[in-house]
Protein backbone atom coordinates (compact mmCIF):
# COMPACT_ATOMS: atom_id res chain seq x y z
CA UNK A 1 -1.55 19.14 7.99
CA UNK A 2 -1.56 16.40 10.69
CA UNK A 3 0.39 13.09 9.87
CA UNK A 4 0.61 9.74 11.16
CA UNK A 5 3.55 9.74 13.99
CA UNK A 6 5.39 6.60 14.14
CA UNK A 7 3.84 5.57 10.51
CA UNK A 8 5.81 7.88 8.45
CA UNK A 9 8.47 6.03 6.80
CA UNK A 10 8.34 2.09 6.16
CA UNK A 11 7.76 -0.73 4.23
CA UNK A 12 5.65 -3.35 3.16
CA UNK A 13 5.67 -7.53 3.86
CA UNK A 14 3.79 -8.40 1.24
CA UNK A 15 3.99 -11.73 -0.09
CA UNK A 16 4.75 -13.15 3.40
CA UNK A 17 0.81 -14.21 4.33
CA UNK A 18 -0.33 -12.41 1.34
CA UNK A 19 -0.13 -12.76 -2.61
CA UNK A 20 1.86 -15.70 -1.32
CA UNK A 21 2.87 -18.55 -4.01
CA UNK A 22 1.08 -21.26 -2.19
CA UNK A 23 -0.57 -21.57 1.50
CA UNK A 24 2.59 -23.58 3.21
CA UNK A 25 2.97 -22.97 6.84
CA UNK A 26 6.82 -23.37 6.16
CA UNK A 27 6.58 -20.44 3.75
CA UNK A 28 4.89 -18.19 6.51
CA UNK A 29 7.31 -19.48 9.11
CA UNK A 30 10.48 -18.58 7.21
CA UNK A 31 9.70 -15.27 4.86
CA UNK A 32 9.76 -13.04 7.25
CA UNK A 33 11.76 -13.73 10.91
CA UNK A 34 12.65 -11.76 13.86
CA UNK A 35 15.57 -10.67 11.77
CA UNK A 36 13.96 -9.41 9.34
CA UNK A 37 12.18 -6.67 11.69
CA UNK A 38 15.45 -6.06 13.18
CA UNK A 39 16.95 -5.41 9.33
CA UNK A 40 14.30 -2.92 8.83
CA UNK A 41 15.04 -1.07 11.58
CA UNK A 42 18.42 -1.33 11.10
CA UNK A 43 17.41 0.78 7.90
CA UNK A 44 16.33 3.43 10.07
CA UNK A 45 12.12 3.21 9.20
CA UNK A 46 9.58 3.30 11.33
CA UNK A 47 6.95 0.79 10.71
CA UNK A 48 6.05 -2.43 8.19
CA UNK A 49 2.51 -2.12 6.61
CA UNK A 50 1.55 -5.63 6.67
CA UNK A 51 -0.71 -7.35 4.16
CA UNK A 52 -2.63 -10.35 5.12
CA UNK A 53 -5.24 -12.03 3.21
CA UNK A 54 -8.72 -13.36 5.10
CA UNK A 55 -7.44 -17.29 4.04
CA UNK A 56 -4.89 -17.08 6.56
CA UNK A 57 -6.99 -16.00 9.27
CA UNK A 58 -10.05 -17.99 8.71
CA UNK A 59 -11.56 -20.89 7.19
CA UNK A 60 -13.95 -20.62 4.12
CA UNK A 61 -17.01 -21.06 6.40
CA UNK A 62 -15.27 -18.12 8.72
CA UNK A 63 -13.99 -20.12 11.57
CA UNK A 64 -11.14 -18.96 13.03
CA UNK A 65 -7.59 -19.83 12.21
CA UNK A 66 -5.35 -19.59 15.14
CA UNK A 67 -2.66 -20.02 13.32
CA UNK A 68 -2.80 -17.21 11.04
CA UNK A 69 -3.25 -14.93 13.74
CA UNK A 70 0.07 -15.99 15.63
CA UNK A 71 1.98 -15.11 12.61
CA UNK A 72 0.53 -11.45 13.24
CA UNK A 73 1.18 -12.28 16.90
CA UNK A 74 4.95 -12.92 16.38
CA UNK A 75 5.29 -9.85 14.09
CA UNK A 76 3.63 -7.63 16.58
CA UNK A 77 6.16 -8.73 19.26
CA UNK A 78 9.40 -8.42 17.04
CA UNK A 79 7.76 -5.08 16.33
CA UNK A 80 7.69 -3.78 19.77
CA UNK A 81 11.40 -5.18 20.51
CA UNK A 82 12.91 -3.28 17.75
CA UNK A 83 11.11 -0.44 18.21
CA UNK A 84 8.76 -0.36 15.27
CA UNK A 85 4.73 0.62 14.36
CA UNK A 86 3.01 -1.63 12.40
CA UNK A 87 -0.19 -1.86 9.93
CA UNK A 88 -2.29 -4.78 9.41
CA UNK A 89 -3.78 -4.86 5.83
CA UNK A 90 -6.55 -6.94 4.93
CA UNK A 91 -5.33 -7.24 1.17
CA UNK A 92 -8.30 -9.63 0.34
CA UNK A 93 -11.17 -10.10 2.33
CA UNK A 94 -13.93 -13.06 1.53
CA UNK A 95 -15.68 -11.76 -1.65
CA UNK A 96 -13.11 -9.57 -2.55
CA UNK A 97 -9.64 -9.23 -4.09
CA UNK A 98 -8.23 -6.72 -5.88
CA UNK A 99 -5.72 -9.17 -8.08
CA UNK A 100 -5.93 -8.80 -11.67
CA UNK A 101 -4.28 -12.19 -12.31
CA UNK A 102 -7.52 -13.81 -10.62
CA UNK A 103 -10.18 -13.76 -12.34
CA UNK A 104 -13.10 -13.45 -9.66
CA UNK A 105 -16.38 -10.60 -9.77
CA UNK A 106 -14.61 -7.27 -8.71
CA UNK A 107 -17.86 -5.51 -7.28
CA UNK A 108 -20.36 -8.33 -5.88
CA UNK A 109 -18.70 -7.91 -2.11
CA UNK A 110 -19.81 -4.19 -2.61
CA UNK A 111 -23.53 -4.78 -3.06
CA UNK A 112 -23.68 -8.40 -0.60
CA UNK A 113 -24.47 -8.03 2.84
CA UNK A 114 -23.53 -11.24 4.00
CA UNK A 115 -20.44 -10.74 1.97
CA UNK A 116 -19.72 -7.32 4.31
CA UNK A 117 -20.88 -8.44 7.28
CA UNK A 118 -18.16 -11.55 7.17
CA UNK A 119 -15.35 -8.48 6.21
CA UNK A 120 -17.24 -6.52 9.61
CA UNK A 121 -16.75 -9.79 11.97
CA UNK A 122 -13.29 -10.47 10.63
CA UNK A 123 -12.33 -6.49 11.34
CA UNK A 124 -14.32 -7.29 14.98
CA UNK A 125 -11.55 -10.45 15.80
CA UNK A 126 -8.36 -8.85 14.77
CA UNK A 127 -9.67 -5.44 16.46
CA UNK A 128 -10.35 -7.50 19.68
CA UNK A 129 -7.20 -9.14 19.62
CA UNK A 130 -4.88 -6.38 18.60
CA UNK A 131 -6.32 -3.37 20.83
CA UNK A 132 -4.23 -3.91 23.63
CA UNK A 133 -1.16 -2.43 21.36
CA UNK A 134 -3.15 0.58 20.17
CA UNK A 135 0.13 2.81 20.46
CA UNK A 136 1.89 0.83 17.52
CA UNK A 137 -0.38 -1.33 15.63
CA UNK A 138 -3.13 0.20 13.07
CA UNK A 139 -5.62 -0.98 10.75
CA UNK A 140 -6.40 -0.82 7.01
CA UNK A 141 -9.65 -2.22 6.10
CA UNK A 142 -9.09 -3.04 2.76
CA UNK A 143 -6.60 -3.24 0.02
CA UNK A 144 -6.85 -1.47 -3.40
CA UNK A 145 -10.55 -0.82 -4.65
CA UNK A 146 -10.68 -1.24 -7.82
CA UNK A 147 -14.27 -0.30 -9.97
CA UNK A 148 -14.96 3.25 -9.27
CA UNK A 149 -18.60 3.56 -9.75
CA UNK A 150 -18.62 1.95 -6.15
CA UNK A 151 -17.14 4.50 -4.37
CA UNK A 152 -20.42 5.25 -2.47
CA UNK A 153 -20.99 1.77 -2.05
CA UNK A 154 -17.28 1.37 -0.39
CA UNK A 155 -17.41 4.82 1.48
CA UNK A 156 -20.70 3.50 3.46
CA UNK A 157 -18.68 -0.28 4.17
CA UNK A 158 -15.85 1.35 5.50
CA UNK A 159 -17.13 4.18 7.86
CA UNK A 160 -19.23 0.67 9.41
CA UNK A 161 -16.22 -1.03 9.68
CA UNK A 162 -14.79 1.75 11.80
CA UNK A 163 -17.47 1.82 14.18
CA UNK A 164 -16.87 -1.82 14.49
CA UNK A 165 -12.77 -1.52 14.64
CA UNK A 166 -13.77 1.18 17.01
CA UNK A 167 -15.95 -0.87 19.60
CA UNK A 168 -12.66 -2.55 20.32
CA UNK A 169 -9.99 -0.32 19.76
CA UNK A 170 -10.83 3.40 20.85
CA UNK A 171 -7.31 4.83 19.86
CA UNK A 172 -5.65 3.23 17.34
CA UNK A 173 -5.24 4.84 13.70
CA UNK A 174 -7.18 3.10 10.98
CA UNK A 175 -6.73 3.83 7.59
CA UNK A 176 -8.80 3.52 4.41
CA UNK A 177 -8.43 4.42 0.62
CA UNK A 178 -10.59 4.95 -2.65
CA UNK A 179 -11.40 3.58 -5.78
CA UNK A 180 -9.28 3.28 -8.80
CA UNK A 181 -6.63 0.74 -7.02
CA UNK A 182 -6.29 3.25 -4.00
CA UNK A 183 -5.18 6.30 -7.02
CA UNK A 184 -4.68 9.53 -5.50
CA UNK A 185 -7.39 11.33 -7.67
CA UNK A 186 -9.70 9.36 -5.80
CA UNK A 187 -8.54 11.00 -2.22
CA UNK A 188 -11.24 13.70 -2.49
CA UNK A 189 -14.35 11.05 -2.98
CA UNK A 190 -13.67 9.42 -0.08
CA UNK A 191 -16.14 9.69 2.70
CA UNK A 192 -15.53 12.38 5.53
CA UNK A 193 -15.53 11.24 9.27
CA UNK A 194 -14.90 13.55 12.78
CA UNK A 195 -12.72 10.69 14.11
CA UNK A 196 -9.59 12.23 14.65
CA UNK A 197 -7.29 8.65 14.16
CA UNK A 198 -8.22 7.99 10.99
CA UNK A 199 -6.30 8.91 8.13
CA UNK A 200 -7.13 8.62 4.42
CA UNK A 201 -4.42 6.36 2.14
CA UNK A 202 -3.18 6.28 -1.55
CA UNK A 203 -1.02 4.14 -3.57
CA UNK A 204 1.72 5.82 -6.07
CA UNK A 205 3.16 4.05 -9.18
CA UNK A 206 3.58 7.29 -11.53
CA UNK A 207 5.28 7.15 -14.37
CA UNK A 208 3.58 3.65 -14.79
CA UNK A 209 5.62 3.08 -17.57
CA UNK A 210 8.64 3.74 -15.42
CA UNK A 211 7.73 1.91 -12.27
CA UNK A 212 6.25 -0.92 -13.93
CA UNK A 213 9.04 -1.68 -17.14
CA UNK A 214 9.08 -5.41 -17.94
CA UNK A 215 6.05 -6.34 -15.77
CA UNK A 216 4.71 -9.57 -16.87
CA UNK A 217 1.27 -8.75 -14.73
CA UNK A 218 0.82 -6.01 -17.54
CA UNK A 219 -1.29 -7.10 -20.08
CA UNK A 220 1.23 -7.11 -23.45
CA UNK A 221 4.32 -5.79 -21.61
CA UNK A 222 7.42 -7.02 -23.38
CA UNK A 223 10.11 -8.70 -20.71
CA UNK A 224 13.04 -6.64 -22.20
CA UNK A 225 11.20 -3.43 -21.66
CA UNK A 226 13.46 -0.77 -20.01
CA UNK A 227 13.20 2.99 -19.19
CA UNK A 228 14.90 5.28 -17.19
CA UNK A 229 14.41 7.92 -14.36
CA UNK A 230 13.99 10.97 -14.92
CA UNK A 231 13.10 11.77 -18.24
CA UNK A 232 10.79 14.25 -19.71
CA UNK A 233 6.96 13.10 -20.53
CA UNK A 234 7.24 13.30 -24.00
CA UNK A 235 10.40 10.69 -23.48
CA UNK A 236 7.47 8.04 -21.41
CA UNK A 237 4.70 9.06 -23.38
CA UNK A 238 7.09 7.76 -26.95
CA UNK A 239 7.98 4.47 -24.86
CA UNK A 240 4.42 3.81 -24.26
CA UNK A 241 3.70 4.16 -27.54
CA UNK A 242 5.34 1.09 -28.04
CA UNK A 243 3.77 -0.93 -25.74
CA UNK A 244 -0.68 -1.82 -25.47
CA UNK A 245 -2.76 -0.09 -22.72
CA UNK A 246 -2.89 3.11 -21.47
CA UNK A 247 0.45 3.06 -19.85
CA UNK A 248 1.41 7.08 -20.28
CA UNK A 249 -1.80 7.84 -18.56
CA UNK A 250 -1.58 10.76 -16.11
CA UNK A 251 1.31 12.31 -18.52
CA UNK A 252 -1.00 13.00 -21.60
CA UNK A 253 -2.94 15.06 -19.38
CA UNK A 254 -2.56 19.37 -18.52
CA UNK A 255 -0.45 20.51 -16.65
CA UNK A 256 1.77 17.04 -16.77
CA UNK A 257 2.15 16.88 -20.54
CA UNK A 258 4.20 20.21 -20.36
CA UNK A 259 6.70 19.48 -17.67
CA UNK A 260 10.02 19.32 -19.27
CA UNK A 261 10.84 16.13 -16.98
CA UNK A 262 9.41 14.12 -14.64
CA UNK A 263 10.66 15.54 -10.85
CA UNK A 264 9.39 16.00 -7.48
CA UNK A 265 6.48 19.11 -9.44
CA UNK A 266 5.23 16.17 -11.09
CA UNK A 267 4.42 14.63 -7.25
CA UNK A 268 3.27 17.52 -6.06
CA UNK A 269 1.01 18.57 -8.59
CA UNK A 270 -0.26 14.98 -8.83
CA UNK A 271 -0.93 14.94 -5.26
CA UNK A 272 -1.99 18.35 -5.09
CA UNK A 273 -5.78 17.49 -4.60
CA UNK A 274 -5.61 14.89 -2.18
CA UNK A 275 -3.42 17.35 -0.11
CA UNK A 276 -6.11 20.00 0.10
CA UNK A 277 -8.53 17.41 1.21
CA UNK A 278 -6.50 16.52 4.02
CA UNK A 279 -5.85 19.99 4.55
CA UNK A 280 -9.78 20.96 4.17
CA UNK A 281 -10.87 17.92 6.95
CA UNK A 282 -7.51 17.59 8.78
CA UNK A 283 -6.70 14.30 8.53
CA UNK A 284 -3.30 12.69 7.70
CA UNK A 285 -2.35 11.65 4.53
CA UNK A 286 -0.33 7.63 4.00
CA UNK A 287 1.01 6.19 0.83
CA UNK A 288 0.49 2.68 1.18
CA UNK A 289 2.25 1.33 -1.49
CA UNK A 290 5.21 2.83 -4.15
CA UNK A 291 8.33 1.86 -5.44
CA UNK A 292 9.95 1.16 -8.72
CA UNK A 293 10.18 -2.71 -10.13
CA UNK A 294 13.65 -4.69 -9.56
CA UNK A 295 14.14 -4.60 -13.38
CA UNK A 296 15.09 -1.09 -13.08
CA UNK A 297 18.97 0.31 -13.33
CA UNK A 298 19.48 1.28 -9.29
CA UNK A 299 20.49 4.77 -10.59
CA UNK A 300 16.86 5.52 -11.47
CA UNK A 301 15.53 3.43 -8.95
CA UNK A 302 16.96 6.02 -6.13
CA UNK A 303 16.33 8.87 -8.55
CA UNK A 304 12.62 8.05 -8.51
CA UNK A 305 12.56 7.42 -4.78
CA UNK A 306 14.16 10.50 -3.82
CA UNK A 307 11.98 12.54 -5.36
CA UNK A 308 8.72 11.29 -4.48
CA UNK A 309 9.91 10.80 -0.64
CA UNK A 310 11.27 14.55 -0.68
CA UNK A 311 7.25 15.24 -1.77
CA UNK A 312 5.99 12.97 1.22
CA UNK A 313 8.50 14.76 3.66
CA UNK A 314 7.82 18.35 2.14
CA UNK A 315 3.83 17.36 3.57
CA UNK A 316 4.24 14.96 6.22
CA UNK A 317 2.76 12.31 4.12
CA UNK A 318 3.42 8.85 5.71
CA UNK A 319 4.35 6.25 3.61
CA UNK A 320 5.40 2.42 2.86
CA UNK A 321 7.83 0.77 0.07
CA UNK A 322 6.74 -1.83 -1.88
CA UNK A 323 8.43 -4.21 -1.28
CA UNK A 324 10.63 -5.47 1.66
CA UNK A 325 11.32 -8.75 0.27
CA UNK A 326 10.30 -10.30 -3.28
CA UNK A 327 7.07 -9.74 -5.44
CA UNK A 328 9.39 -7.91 -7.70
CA UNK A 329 10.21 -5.13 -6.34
CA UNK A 330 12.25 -6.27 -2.91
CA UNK A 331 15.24 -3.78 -1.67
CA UNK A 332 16.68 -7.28 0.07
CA UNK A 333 16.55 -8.71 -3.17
CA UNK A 334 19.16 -5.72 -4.23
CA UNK A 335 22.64 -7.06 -4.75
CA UNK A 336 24.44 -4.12 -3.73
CA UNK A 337 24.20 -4.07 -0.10
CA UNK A 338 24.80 -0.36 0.35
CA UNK A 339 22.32 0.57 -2.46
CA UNK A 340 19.81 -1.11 0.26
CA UNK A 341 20.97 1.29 2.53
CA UNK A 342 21.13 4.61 0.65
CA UNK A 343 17.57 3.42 -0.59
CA UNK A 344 16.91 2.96 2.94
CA UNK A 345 17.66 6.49 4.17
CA UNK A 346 15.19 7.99 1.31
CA UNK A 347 12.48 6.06 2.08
């Protein structure tokens, strides 16, 4: 299977001009610095995926903000010093975010054509901008779809938004997910294309109940919530027993359910059909998003990440840590300096 040279192993700036706390120009000016991009690659990865939301780059009315786009400037040029690829991510576009904390119509953007043809013109201006750095800088169209009786809807929105991205940049990699927040059983649905630099992403949070312990964004989830890594399903499945939702998901299910604990099999079985997919149309396979919440004991959090990353390496799957810095899941935000490093080296 083809994969994503340059993009295989890095990590993710969000909360720097997206899911920020507030829009503060002193906030974007000081989350993320040149040292920062020199830390990362420091920690031997490759690229940052970089989320950005649409109210940094443009007004309401869709005017251009020029000073949104030299924040992407800046990073683009401490990316190129220090050697690194990097992914712009439109996490929310006008019409559309994927944020369960706001409470906003999930599926109107899917089925308005004004509402797509403002996402089209802002993928037109960064495209325009950006092309000249084809070699290192890619595209995602859009963050984490989330109802998924619009994946036809969404298939059709992104394959136009690649002729547009395409108009302006002929050779850089652009990269788009499915339905289901990005899940990986969605892979297969999504829609099939000739272009040979596109590649098809996913986002991985499995054992929810794991990666997600404590979580005050789940609905119901206690703070004092803890679980380790790795235990057996039956283990996960009794903890989320405990707790409201559907948190055990994926592990009630054949062949998970009789695994005697959760290890890299569990990956690769979980990822199984969106590997022969990529296999079936070549086309690379990225993990946009994984990692295990700061409230975890480091033990398991390295546990956890060393066994899905020796999945993405076994396959050549590309991938990106969430999260660099903050949003609850930040390897800076790791006291123990060389814990950031071993964690690091597996990612």
């Amino acid at each position: 299977m083809r994969n994503m040279e340059g993009y295989m192993h890095g990590v993710n700036l969000g909360g720097w001009i997206s899911q920020y706390a507030k829009y503060d120009h002193e906030h974007f000016k000081t989350f993320i610095t040149e040292e920062d991009i020199k830390y990362i690659s420091e920690l031997g990865l490759d690229h940052v995926r970089v989320p950005v939301d649409y109210t940094v780059l443009e007004e309401e009315d869709g005017t251009i903000k020029e000073s949104g786009y030299e924040y992407l400037e800046s990073c683009v040029k401490w990316c190129r010093k220090y050697g690194l690829s990097m992914i712009i991510d439109i996490h929310k576009t006008f019409g559309y975010s994927f944020d369960p904390l706001e409470d906003t119509d999930k599926t109107i953007f899917f089925k308005d054509a004004s509402l797509q043809q403002r996402f089209f013109d802002l993928w037109a201006t960064i495209a325009e901008r950006f092309s000249e750095y084809s070699e290192f800088v890619a595209y995602e169209l859009l963050n984490e779809i989330i109802d998924p009786d619009i994946k036809d809807e969404w298939n059709e929105i992104a394959l136009k938004a690649i002729d547009v991205i395409r108009k302006h940049a002929k050779d850089s990699w652009i990269i788009f997910g499915g339905v289901c927040y990005n899940a990986v059983v969605s892979v297969p649905y999504l829609a099939k294309t000739d272009d040979k630099k596109v590649a098809y992403t996913f986002h991985c949070y499995e054992p929810m109940v794991f990666t997600h312990q404590g979580a005050y964004w789940v609905p119901g989830m206690p703070s004092d919530f803890r679980t380790k890594y790795p235990a057996s399903p039956d283990t996960y499945v009794e903890a989320a027993k405990t707790l409201p939702g559907n948190l055990a998901g994926t592990l009630l299910e054949e062949p998970y359910c009789n695994m005697e604990s959760i290890g890299p099999e569990f990956f690769e079985t979980l990822f199984k059909p969106a590997l022969d997919t990529a296999a079936e149309r070549d086309i690379p396979l990225y993990c946009g998003e994984y990692g295990v919440i700061d409230l975890a004991d480091n033990e398991s959090k390295l546990n956890w990440s060393r066994d899905i990353c020796s999945v993405f390496d076994k396959y050549g799957i590309g991938r990106a840590y969430w999260n660099y810095k903050e949003k609850d899941y930040g390897i800076v935000n790791i006291e123990d300096v060389e814990v950031q490093k071993e964690l690091g080296k597996l990612l």
